[in-house]
Protein backbone atom coordinates (compact mmCIF):
# COMPACT_ATOMS: atom_id res chain seq x y z
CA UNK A 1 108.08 76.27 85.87
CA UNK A 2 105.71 78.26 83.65
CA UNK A 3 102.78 76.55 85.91
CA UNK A 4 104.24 77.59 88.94
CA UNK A 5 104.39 81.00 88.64
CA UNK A 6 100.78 81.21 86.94
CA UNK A 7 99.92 79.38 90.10
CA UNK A 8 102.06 82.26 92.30
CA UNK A 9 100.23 85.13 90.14
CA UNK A 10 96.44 83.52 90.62
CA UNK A 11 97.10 84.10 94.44
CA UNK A 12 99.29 87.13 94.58
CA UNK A 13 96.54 88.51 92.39
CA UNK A 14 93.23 87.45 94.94
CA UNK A 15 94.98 88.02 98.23
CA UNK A 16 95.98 91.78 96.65
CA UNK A 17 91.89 92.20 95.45
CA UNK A 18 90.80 90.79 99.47
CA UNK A 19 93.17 92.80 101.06
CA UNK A 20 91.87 95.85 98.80
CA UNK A 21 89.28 96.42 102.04
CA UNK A 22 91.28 94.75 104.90
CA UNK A 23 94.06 97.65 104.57
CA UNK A 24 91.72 100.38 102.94
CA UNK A 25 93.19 102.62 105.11
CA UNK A 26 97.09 102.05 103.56
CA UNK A 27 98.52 100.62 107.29
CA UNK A 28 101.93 99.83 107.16
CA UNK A 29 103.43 97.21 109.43
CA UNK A 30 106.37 97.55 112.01
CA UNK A 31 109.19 98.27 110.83
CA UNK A 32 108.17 99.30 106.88
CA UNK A 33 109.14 102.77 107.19
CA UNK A 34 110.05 104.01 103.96
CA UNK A 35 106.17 103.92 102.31
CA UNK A 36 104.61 105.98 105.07
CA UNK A 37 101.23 104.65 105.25
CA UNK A 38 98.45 105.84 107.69
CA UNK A 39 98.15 104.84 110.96
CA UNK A 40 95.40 101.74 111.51
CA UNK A 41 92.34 103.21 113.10
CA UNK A 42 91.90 100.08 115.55
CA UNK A 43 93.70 97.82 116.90
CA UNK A 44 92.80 94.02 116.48
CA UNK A 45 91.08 92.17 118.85
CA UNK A 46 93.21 90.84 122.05
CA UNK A 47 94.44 87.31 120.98
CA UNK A 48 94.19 87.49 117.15
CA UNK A 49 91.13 87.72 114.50
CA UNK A 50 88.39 85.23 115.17
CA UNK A 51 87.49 82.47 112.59
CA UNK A 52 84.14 83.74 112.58
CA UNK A 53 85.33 87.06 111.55
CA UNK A 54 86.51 86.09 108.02
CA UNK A 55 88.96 85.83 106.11
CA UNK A 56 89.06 90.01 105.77
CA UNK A 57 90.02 90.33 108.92
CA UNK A 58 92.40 87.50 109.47
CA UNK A 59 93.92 89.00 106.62
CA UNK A 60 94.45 92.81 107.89
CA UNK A 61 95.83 91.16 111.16
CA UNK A 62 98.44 89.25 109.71
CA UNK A 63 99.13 90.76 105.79
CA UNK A 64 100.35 93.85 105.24
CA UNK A 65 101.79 95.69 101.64
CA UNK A 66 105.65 95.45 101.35
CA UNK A 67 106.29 97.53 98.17
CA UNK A 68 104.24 99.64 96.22
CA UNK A 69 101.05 98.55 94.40
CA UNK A 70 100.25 100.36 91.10
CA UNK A 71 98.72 99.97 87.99
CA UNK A 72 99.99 101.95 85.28
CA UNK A 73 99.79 102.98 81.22
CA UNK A 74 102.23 104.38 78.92
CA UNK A 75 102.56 105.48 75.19
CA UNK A 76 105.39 102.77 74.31
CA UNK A 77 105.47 99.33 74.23
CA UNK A 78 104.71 97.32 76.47
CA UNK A 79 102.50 99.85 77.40
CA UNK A 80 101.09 98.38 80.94
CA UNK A 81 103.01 98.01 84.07
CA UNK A 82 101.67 97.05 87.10
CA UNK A 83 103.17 96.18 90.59
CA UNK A 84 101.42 93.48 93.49
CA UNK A 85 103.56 93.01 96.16
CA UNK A 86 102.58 91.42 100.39
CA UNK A 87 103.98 89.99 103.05
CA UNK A 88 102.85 87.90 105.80
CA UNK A 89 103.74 87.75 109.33
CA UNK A 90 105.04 84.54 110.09
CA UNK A 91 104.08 84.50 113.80
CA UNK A 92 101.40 85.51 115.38
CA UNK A 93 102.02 88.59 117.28
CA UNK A 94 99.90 87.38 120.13
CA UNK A 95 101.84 83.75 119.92
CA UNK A 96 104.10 82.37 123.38
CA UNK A 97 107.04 82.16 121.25
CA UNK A 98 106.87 86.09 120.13
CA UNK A 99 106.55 86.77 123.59
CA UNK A 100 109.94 84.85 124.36
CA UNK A 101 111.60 86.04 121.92
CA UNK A 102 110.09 89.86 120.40
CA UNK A 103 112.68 89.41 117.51
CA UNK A 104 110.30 86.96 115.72
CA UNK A 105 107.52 88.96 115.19
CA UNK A 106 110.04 91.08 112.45
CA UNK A 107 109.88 87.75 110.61
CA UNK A 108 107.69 87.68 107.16
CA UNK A 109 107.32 85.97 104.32
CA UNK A 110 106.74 88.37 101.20
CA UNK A 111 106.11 87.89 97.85
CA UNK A 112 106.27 90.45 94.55
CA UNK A 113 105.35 90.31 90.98
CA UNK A 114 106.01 93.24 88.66
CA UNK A 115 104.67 92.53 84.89
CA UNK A 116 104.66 94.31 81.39
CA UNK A 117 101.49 94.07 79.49
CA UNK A 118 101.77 94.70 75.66
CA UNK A 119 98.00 95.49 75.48
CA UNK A 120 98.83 97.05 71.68
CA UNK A 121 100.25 93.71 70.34
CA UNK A 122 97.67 90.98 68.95
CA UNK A 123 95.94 88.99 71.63
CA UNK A 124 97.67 91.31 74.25
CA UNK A 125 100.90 88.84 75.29
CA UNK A 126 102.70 89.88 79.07
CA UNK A 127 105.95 91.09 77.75
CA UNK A 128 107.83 90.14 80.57
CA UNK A 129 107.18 89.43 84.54
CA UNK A 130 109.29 89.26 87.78
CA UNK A 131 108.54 87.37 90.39
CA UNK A 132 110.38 87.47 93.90
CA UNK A 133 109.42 85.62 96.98
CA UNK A 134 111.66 86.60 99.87
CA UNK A 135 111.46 85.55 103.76
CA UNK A 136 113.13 89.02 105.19
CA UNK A 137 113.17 90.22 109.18
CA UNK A 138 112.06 93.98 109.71
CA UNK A 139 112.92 95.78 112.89
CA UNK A 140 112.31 99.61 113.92
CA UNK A 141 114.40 101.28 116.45
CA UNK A 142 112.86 104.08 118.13
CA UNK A 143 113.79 107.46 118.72
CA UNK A 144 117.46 106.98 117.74
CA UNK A 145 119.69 109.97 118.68
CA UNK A 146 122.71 108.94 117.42
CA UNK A 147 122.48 110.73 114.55
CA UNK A 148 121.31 114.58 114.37
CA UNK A 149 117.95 114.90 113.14
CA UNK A 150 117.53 111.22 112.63
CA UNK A 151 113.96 110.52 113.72
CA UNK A 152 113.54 106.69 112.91
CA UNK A 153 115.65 104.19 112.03
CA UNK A 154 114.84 101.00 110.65
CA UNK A 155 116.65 97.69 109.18
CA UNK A 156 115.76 95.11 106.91
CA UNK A 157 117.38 91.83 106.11
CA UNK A 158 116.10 89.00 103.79
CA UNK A 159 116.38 86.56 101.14
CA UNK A 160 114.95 87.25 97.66
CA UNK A 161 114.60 84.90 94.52
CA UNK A 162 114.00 86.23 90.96
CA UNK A 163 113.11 85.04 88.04
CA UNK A 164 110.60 85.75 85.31
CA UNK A 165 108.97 81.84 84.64
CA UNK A 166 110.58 80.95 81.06
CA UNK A 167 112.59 78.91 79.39
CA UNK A 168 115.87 78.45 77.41
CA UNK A 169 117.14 81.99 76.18
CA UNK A 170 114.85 84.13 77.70
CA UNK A 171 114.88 82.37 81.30
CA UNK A 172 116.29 84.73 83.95
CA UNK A 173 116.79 83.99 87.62
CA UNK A 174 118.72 85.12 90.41
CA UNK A 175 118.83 84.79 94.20
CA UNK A 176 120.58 87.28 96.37
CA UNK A 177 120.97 87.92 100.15
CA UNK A 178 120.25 91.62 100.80
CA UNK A 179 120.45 94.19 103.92
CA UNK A 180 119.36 97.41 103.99
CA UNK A 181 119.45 100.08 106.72
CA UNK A 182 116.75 102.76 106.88
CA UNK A 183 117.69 106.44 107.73
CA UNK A 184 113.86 108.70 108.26
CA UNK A 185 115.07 112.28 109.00
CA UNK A 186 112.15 114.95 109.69
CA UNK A 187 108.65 114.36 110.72
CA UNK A 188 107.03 111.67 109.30
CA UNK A 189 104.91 110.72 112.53
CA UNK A 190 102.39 113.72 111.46
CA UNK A 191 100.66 114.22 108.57
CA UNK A 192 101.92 117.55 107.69
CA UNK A 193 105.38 116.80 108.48
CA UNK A 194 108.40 116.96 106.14
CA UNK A 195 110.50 113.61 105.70
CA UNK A 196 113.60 112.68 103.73
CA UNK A 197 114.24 108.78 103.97
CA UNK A 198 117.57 107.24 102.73
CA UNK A 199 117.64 103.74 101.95
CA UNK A 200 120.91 102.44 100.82
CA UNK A 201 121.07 98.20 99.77
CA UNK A 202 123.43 96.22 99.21
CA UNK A 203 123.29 91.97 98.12
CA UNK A 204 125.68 89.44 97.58
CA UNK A 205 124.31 86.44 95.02
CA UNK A 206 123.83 83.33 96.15
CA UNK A 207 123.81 79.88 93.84
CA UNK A 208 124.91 80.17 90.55
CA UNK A 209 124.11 83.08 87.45
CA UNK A 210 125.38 80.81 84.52
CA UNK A 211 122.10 81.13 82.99
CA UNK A 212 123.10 84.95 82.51
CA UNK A 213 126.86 84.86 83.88
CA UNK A 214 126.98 88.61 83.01
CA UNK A 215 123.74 89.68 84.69
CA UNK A 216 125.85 91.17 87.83
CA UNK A 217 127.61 93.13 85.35
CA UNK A 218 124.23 94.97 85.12
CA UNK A 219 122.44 94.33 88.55
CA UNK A 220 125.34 95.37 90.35
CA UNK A 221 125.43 94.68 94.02
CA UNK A 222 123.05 97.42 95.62
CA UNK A 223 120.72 100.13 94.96
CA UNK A 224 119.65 102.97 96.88
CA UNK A 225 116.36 104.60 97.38
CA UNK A 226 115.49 108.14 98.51
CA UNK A 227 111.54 109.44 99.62
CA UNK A 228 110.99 113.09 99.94
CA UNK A 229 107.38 114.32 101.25
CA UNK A 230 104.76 114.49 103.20
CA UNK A 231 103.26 111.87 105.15
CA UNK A 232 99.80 111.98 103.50
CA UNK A 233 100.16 114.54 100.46
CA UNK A 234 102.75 114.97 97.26
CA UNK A 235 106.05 112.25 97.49
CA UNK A 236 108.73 111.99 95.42
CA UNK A 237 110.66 108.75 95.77
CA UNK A 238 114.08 107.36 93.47
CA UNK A 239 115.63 104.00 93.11
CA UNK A 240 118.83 104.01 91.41
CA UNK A 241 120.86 100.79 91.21
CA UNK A 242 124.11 100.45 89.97
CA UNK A 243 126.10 98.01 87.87
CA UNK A 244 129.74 96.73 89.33
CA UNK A 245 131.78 98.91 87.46
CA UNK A 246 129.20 102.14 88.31
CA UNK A 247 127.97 102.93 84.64
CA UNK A 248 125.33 100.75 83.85
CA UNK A 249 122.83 102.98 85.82
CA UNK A 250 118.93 101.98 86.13
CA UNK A 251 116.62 104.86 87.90
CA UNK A 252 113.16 104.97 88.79
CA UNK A 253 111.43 108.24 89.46
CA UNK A 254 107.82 108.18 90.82
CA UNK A 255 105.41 111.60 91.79
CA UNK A 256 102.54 110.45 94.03
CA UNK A 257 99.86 112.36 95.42
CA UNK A 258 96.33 110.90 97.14
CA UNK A 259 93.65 111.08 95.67
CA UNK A 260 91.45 111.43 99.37
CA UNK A 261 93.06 115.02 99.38
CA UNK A 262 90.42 115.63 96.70
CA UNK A 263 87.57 112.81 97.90
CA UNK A 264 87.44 113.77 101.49
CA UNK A 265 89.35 110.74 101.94
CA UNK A 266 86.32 108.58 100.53
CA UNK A 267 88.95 107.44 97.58
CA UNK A 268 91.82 105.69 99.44
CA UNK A 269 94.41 105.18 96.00
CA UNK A 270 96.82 107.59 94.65
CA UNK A 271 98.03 109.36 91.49
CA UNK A 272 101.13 107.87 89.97
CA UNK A 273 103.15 108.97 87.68
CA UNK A 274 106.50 106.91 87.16
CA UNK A 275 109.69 107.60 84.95
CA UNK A 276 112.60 104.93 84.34
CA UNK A 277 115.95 105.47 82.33
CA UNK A 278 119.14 103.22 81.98
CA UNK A 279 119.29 100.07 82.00
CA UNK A 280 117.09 96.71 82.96
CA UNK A 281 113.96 97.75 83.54
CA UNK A 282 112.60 94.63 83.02
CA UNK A 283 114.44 91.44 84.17
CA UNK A 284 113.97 89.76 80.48
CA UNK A 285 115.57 93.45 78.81
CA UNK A 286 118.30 93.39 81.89
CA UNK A 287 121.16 94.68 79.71
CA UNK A 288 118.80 96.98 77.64
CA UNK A 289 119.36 100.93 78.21
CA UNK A 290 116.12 102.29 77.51
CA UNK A 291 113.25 105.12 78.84
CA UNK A 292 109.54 104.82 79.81
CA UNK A 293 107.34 106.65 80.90
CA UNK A 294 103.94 105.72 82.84
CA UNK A 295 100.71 107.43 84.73
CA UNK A 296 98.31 104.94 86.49
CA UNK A 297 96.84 104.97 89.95
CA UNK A 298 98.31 102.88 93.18
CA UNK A 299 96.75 101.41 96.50
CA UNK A 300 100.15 101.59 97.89
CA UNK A 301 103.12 103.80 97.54
């Protein structure tokens, strides 16, 4: 199992570095709303990337980011965080069968690893890691007016599987089968417009927990998440999640702001700052109440 997720890591960790220049330009894909990312400058070729082109560009035609990318340091142990997380579309958009039936092309494959470096300790051990491959379905629906000021509306459906790759007391694992609606009020089209995005989740676990029969008692059964900003300047995003009985509370605060606002656009990352308090921050510590805090840089927010 250990092997495995090294394996999972080794690739997560060389798509994210080939990818750095295929999405440069932070494009998000349809119907991944809530990050905000700039629009692509060019379209791909009519009938998909060519072989000849590379891997680069097969790459920016059918990967995209899913959650946010950061790298991060903090004064406490374990003192580095970082974040890699893609998905891939599973057919191609330019296939017979999407053309059939449009509903496929919302269907992707994504995978995420979040670790905890304890670069102070001897020989610099990974305190803990998560990893969580999912197969999800996005779709966007536009211009909804059935809501006032709603501007964009989005849902997302999947399956996720969790676990952090050890063994006997300290294995954790977990599958779950998740929706989540997405709610964009303002202007997030432009790049000076205001947004407010409202993205409420909620999971039901599927297989069995007795490796941690009381890690729902934590976990809960949803989370919501709330982005404040503008499109290409400061954001302000929060992830709360809640246990089942509503008072084992976990939040995550993060401040971003690019750094192209200061680079002509010649840098395309952003300043991170991130803030978590309550409880299971990491999947190994998931009924540990704790706060950290953390500045870095990201590639995606």
């Amino acid at each position: 199992m250990q092997f495995t997720h090294t394996l999972w890591s080794a690739f997560a960790l060389s798509i994210a570095i080939t990818c750095t220049a295929a999405f440069a330009d932070d494009v998000t894909a349809q119907g991944e709303p809530y990050t905000f990312r700039d629009e692509p400058t060019s379209q791909p070729a009519a009938g998909g990337p060519s072989v000849e082109g590379g891997l680069v560009e097969y790459l920016a035609d059918r990967f995209s980011p899913h959650e946010p990318i950061y790298f991060l340091y903090g004064p406490d142990d374990p003192h580095v965080k970082f974040q890699i997380s893609l998905k891939y579309q599973i057919f191609s958009p330019q296939g017979a069968l999407q053309k059939a039936v449009p509903t496929v092309s919302g269907l992707y494959f994504a995978y995420t690893q979040q670790s905890f470096w304890d670069t102070g300790a001897d020989s610099g051990p990974f305190f803990d890691s998560s990893y969580k491959p999912e197969f999800l379905w996005l779709s966007q629906f536009r211009k909804p007016d059935w809501i006032p000021g709603l501007s964009r509306f989005d849902l997302q459906a999947g399956l996720q599987h969790e676990s952090n790759g050890k063994g006997g007391d300290d294995s954790r694992s977990l599958n779950i089968a998740y929706i989540r609606p997405i709610f964009t009020f303002g202007d997030w089209e432009h790049e000076r417009g205001f947004f407010t995005t409202f993205a409420p989740r909620i999971w039901s676990y599927v297989g069995s927990l007795e490796d941690n029969p009381d890690l729902a008692n934590y976990r809960g059964y949803g989370d919501v998440r709330l982005i404040m900003g503008w499109r290409y300047d400061l954001q302000l995003s929060a992830t709360a999640r809640f246990g089942d009985e509503w008072d084992k509370i976990g939040l995550e605060l993060n401040l971003s702001y690019p750094i192209g606002r200061f680079t002509g656009r010649s840098v395309d990352m952003y300043l991170y700052a991130q803030y978590y308090t309550g409880y299971g921050e990491s999947l190994i510590g998931y009924d540990e109440n704790g706060d950290s805090f953390r500045i870095g840089l990201a590639l995606v927010r």
